[in-house]
Protein backbone atom coordinates (compact mmCIF):
# COMPACT_ATOMS: atom_id res chain seq x y z
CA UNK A 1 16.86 1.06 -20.94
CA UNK A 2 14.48 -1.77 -20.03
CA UNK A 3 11.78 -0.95 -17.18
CA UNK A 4 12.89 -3.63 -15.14
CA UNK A 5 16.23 -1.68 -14.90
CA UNK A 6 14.54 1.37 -12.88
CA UNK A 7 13.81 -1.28 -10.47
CA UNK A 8 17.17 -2.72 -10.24
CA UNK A 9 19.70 -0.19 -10.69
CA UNK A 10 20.94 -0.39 -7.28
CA UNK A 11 20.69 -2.70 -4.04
CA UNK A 12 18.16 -0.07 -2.84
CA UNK A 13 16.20 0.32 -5.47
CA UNK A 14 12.98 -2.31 -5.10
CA UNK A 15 12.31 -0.57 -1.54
CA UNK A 16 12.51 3.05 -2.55
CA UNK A 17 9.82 1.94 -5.40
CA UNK A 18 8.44 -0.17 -2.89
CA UNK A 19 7.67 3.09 -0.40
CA UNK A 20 7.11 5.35 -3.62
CA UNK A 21 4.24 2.64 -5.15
CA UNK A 22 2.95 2.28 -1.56
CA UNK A 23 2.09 5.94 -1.52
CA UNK A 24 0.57 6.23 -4.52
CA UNK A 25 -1.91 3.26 -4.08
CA UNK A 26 -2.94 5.86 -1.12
CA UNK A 27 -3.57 8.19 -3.58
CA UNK A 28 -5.21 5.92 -5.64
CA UNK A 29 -7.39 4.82 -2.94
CA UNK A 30 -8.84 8.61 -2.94
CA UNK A 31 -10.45 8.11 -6.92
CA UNK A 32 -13.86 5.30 -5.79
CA UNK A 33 -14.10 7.65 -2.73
CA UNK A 34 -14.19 10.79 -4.66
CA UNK A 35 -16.41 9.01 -7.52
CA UNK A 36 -18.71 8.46 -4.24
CA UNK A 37 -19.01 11.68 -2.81
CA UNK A 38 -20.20 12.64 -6.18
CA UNK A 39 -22.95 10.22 -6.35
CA UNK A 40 -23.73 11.22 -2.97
CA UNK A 41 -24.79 15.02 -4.08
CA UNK A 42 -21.54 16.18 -1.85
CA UNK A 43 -21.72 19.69 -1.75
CA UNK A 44 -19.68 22.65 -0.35
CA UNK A 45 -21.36 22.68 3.19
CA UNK A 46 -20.25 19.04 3.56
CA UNK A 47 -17.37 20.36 3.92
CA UNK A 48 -18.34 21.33 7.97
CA UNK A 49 -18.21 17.19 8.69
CA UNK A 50 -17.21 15.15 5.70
CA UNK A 51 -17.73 11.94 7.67
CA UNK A 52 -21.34 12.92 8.57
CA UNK A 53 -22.10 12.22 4.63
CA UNK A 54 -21.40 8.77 5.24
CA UNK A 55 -24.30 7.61 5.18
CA UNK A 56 -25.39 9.25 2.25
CA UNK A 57 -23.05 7.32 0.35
CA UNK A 58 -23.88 4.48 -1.90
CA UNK A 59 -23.02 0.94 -0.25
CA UNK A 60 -20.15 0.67 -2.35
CA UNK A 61 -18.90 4.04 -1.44
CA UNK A 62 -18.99 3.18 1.97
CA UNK A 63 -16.68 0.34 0.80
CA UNK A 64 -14.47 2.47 -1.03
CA UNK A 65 -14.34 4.76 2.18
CA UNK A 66 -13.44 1.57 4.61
CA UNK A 67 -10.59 0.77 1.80
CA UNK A 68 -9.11 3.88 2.19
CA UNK A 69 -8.68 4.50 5.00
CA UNK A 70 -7.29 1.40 5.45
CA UNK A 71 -4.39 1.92 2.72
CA UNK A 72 -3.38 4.94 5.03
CA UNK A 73 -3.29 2.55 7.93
CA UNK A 74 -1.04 -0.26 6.16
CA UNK A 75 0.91 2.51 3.94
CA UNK A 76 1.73 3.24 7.57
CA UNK A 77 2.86 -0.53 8.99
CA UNK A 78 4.93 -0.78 5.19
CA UNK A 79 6.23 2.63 4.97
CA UNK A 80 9.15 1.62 8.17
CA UNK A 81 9.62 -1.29 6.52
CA UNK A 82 10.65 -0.14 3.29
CA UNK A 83 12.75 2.45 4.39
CA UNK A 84 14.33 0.17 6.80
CA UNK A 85 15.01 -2.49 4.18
CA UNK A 86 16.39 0.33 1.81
CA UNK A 87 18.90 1.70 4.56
CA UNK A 88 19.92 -1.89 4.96
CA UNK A 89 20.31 -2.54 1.40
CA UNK A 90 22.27 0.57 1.26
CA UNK A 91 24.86 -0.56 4.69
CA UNK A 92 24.70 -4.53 3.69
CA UNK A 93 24.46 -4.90 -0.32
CA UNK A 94 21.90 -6.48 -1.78
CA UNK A 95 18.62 -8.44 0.17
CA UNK A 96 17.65 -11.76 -0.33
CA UNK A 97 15.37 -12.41 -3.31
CA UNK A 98 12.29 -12.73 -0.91
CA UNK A 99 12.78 -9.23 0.58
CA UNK A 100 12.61 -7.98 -3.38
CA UNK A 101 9.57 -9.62 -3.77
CA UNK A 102 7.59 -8.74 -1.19
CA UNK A 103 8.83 -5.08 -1.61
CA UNK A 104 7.39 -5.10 -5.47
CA UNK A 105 4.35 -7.63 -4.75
CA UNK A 106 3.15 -5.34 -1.70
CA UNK A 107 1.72 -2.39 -3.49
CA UNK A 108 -0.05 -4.29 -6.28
CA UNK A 109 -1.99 -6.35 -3.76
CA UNK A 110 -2.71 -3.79 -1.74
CA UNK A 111 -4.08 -1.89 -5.07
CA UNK A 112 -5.81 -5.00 -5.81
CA UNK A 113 -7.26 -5.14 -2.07
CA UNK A 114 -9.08 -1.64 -2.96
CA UNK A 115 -10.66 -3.28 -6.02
CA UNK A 116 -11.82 -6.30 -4.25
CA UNK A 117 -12.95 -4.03 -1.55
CA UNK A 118 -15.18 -1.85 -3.38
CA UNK A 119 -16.33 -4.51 -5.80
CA UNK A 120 -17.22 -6.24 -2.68
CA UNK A 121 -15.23 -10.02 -3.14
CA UNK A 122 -14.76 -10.84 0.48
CA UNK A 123 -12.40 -13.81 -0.20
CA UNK A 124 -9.96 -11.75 -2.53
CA UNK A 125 -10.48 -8.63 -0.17
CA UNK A 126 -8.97 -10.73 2.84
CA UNK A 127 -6.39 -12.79 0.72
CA UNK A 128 -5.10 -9.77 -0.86
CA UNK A 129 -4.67 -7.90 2.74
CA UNK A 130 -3.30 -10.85 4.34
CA UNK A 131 -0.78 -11.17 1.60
CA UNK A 132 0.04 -7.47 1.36
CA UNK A 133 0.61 -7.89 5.45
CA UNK A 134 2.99 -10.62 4.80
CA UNK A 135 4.60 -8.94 2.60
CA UNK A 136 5.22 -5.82 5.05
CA UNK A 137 6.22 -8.32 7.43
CA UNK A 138 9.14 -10.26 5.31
CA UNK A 139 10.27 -6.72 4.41
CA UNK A 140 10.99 -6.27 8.60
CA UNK A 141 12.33 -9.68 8.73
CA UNK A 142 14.54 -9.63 5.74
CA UNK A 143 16.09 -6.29 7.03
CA UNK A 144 16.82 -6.55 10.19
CA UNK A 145 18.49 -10.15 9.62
CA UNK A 146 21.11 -8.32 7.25
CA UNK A 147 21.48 -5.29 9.56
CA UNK A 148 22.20 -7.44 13.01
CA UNK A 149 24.16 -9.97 10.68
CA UNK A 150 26.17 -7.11 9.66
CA UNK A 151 26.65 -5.37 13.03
């Protein structure tokens, strides 16, 4: 079975990868921020305010803190957006090409965004986020078209 299948078995299946890559780029976000801390001497009593190390942390650490948390904040904006493109792929058949798209391009700019982030590449940093963003936003679009089309 070809890889591409997994990602087209069913109508559904680019936005439940879509949410499922999403949250592991969060994860993934947690790896320059832990390599950080390290660098930063972190040490059990750090654990009374983590965010008072901040400062302690290289410049690029700080980076790698900024990129995380923002993943949390746009895993949160694309999370809705794939599950509501995945319940209407599920009530209306299949989305338009677009909505795929955006669904699979979303996480791998948004992993991108962390390494342009922390490598510190302004330009790519903001492309990347304004993409990833666009892609959240065609994801909305996309579904609720089909769902008040179908209602």
């Amino acid at each position: 079975m070809p890889l591409t299948a997994l990602f087209t078995a069913n109508a559904a299946a680019p936005f439940a990868w879509s949410l499922v890559l999403a949250g592991a780029v969060v994860i993934v976000s947690i790896i320059p921020l832990g390599a950080a801390r390290s660098q930063a001497d972190f040490t059990m009593a750090d654990m009374a305010a983590p965010r008072a190390m901040f400062d302690r942390l290289p410049a690029w650490g700080q980076r790698a803190s900024w990129a995380h948390q923002n993943s949390v904040e746009a895993f949160s904006l694309h999370a809705p957006a794939a599950i509501l493109s995945l319940v209407a792929a599920c009530e209306t058949g299949p989305l338009p090409g677009l909505a795929i798209a955006a669904a699979l391009l979303q996480p791998g700019l948004r992993l991108l965004y962390i390494g342009a982030y922390v490598g510190n590449i302004p330009p790519l940093r903001g492309l990347c986020w304004a993409s990833a963003l666009m892609c959240t936003g065609v994801l909305y679009l996309e579904a609720l078209k089909a769902l008040l089309q179908a209602a």
